[in-house]
N, C-alpha and C. Protein backbone atom coordinates (compact mmCIF):
# COMPACT_ATOMS: atom_id res chain seq x y z
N UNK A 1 23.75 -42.35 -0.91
CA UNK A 1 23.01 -43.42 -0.23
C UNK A 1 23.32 -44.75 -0.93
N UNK A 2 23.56 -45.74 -0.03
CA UNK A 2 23.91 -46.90 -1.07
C UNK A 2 22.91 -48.02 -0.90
N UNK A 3 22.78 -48.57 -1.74
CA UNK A 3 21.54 -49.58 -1.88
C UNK A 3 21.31 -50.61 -1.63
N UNK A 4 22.21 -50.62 -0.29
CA UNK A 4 22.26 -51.83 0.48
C UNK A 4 22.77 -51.62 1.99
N UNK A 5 22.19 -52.54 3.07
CA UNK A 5 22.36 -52.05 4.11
C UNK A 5 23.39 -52.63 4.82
N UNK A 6 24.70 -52.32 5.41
CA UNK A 6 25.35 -53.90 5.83
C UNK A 6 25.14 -53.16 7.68
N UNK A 7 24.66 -54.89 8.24
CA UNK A 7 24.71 -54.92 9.62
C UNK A 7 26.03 -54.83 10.40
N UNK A 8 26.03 -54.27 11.30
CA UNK A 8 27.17 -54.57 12.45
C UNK A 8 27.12 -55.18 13.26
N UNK A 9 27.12 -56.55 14.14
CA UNK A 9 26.65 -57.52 14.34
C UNK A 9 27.38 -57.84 15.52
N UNK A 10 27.08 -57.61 17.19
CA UNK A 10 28.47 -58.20 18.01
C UNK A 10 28.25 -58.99 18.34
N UNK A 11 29.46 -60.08 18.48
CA UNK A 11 29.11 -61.59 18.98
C UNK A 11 30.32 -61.56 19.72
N UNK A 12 29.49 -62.48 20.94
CA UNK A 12 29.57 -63.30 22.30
C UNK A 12 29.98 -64.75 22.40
N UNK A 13 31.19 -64.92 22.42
CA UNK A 13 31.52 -66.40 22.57
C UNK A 13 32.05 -66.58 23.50
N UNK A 14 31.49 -67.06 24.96
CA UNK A 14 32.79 -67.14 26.33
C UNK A 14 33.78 -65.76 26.49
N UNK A 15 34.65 -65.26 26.54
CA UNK A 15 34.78 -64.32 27.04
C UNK A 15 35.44 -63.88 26.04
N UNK A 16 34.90 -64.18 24.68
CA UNK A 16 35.73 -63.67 23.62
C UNK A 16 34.47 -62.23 22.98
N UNK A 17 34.70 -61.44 22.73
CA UNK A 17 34.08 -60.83 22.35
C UNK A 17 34.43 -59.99 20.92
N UNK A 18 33.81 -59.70 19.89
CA UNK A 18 33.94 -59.10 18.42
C UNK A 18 32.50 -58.55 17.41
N UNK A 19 32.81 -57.75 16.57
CA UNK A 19 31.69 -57.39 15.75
C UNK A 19 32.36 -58.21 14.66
N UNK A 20 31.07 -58.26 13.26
CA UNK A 20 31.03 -59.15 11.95
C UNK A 20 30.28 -57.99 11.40
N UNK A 21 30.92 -57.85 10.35
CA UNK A 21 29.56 -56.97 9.27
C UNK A 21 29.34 -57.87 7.84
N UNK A 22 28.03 -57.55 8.10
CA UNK A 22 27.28 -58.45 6.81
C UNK A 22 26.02 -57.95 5.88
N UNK A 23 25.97 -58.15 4.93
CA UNK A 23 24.36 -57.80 4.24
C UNK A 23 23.60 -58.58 4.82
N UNK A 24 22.08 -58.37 4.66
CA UNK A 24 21.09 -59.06 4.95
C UNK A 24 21.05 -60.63 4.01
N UNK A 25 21.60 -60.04 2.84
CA UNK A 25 21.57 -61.21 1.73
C UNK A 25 22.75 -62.30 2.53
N UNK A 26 23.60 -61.62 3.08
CA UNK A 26 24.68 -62.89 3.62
C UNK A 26 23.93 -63.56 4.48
N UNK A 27 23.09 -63.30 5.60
CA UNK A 27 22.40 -63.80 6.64
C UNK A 27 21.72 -64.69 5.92
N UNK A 28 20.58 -64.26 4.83
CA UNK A 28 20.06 -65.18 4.16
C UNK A 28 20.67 -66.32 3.59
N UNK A 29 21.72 -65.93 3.31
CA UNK A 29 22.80 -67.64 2.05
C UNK A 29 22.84 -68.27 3.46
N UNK A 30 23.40 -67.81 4.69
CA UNK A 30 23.63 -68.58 5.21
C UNK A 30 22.35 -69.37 5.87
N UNK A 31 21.46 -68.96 6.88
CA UNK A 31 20.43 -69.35 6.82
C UNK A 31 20.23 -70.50 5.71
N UNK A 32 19.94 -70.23 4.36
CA UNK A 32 19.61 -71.52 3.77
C UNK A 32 20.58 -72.76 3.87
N UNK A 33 21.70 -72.44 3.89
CA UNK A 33 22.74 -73.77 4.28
C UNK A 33 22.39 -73.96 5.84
N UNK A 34 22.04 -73.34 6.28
CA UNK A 34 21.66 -74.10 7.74
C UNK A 34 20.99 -74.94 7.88
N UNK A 35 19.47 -74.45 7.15
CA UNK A 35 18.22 -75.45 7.00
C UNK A 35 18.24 -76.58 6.38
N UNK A 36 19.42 -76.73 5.07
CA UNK A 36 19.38 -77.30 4.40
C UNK A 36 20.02 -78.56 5.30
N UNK A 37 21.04 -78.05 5.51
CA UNK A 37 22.27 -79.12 6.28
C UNK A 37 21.69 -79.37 7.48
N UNK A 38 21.58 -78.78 8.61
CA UNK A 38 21.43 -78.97 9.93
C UNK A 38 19.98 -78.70 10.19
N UNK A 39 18.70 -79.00 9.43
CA UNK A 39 17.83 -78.84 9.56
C UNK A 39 17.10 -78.04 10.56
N UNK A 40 17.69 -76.20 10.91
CA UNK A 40 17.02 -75.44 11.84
C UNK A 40 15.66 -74.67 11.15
N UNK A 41 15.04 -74.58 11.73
CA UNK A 41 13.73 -74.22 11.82
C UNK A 41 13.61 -73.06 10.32
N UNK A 42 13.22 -73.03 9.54
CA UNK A 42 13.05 -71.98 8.46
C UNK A 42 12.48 -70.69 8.63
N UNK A 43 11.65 -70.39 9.82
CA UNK A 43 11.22 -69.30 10.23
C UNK A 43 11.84 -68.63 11.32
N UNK A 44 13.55 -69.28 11.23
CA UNK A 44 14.09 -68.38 12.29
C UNK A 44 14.76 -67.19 11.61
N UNK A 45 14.91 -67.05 10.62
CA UNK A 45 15.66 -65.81 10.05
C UNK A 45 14.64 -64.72 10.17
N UNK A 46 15.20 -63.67 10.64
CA UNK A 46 13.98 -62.48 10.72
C UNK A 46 13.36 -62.23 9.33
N UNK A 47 12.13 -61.77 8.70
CA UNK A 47 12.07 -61.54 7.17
C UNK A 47 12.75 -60.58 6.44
N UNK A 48 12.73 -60.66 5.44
CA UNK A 48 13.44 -59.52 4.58
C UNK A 48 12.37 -58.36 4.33
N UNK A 49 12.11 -57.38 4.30
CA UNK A 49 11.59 -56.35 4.53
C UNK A 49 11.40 -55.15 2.63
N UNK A 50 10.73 -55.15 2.04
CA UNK A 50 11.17 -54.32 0.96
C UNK A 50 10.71 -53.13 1.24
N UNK A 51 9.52 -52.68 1.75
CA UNK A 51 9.21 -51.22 1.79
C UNK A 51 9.84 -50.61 3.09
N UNK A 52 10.51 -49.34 3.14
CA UNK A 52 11.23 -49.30 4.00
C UNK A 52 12.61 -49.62 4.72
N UNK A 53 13.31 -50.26 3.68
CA UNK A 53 14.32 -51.31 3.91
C UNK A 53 15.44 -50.17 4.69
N UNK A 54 15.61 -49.28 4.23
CA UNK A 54 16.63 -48.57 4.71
C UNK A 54 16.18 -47.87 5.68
N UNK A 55 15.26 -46.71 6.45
CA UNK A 55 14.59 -46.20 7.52
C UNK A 55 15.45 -46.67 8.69
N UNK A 56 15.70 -45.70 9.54
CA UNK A 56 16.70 -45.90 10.46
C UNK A 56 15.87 -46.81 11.60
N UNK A 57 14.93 -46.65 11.60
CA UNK A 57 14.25 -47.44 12.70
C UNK A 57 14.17 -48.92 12.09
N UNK A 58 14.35 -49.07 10.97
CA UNK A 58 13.87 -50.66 10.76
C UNK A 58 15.51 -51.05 10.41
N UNK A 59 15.95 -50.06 10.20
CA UNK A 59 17.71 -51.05 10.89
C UNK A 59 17.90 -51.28 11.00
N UNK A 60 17.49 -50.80 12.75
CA UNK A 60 17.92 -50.74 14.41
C UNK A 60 17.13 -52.28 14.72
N UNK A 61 15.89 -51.82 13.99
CA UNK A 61 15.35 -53.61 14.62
C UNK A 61 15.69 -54.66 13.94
N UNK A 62 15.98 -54.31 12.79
CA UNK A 62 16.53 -55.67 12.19
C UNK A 62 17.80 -56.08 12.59
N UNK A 63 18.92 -54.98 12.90
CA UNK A 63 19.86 -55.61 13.45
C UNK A 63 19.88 -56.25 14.89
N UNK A 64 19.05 -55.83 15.58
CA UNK A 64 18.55 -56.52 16.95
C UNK A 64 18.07 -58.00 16.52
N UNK A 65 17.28 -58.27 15.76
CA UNK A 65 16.48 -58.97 15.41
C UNK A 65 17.96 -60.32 14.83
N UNK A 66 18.34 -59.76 13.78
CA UNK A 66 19.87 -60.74 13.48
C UNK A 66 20.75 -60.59 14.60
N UNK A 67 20.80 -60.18 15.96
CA UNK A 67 21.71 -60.28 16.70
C UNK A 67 21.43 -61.42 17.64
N UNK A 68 20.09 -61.56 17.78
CA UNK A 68 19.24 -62.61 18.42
C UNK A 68 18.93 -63.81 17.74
N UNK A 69 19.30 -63.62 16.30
CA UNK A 69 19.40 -65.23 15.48
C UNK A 69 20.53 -65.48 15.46
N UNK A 70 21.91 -64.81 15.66
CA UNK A 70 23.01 -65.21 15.63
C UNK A 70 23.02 -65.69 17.02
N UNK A 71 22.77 -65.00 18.61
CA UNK A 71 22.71 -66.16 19.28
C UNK A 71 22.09 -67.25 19.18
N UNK A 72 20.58 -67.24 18.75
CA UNK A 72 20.04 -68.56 18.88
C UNK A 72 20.88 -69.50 18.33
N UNK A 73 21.00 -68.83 17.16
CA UNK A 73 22.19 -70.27 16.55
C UNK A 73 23.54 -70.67 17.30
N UNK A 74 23.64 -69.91 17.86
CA UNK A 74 24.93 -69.96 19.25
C UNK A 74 24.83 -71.17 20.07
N UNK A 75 23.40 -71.09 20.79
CA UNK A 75 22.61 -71.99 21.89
C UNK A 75 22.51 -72.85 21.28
N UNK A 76 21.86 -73.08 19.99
CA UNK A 76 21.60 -74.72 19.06
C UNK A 76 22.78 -75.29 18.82
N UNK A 77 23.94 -74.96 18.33
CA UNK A 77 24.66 -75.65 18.70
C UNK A 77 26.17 -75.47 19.49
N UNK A 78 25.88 -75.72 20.70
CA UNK A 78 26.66 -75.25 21.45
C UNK A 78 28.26 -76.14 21.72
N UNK A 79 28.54 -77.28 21.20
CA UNK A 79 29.46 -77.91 21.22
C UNK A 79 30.32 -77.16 19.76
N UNK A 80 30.03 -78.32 19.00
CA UNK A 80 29.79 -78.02 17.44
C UNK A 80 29.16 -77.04 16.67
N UNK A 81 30.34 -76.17 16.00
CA UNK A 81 29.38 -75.07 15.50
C UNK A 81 29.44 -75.16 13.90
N UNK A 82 28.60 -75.66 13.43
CA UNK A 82 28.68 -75.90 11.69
C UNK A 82 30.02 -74.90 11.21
N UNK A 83 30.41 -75.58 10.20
CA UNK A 83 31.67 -74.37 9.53
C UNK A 83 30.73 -73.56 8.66
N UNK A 84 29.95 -73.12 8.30
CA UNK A 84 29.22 -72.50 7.33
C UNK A 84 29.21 -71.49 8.40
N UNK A 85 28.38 -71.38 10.10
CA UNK A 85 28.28 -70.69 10.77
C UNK A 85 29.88 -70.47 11.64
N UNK A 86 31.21 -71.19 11.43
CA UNK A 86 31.99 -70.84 12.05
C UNK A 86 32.84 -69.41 11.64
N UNK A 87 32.30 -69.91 9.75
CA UNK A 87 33.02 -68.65 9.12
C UNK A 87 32.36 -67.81 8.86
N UNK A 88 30.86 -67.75 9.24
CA UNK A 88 30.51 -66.21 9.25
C UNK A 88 30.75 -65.43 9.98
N UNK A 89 30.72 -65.86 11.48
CA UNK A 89 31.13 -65.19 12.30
C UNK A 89 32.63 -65.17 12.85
N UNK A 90 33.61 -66.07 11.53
CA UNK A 90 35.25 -65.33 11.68
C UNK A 90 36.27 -65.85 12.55
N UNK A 91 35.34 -67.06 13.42
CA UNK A 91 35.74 -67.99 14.40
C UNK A 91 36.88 -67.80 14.38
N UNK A 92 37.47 -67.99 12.96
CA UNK A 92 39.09 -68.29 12.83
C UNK A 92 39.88 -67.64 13.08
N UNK A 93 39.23 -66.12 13.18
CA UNK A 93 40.39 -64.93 13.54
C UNK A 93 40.25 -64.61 15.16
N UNK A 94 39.31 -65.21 15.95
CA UNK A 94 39.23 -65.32 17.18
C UNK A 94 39.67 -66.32 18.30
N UNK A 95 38.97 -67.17 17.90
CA UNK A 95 38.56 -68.42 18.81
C UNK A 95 39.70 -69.10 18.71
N UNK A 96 40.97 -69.19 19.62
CA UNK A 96 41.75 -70.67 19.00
C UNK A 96 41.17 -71.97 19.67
């Protein structure tokens, strides 16, 4: 069992489609450079969870839960997509 959970994450850009895998801790670094820089809302990251962290059901919702903050952040900025958020989600190996 390893002591950390990494998400599988699919993202939707126009008709480009791909998965990203990440820790929860990556979601978090990034998140804070979001807020910091582009001032988005601080209570959009789902919480971090300690009891239970691994349980297959709280996973499943947490990765739902980060699949739905990775769009929101999609919709916020929909021209311009911060490079902090271009390279999490790998833009570069997709999107030309």
């Amino acid at each position: 069992i390893s002591s950390f959970q990494v998400y599988i994450i699919q993202v939707s850009v126009g008709n480009h489609q791909w998965t990203v895998k990440h820790r929860y801790s990556d979601f978090h670094d990034l998140h804070e450079k979001l807020v910091s820089e582009k001032k988005i809302d601080k209570n959009l990251l789902p919480p971090k969870k300690i009891i239970g962290k691994n349980s297959k059901s709280l996973v499943e919702k947490r990765q739902k839960e980060l699949e739905v903050y990775l769009q929101t952040l999609l919709v916020k900025f929909p021209v311009t997509t911060p490079k902090v958020l271009s390279h999490f989600l790998h833009f570069h190996l997709y999107v030309s």
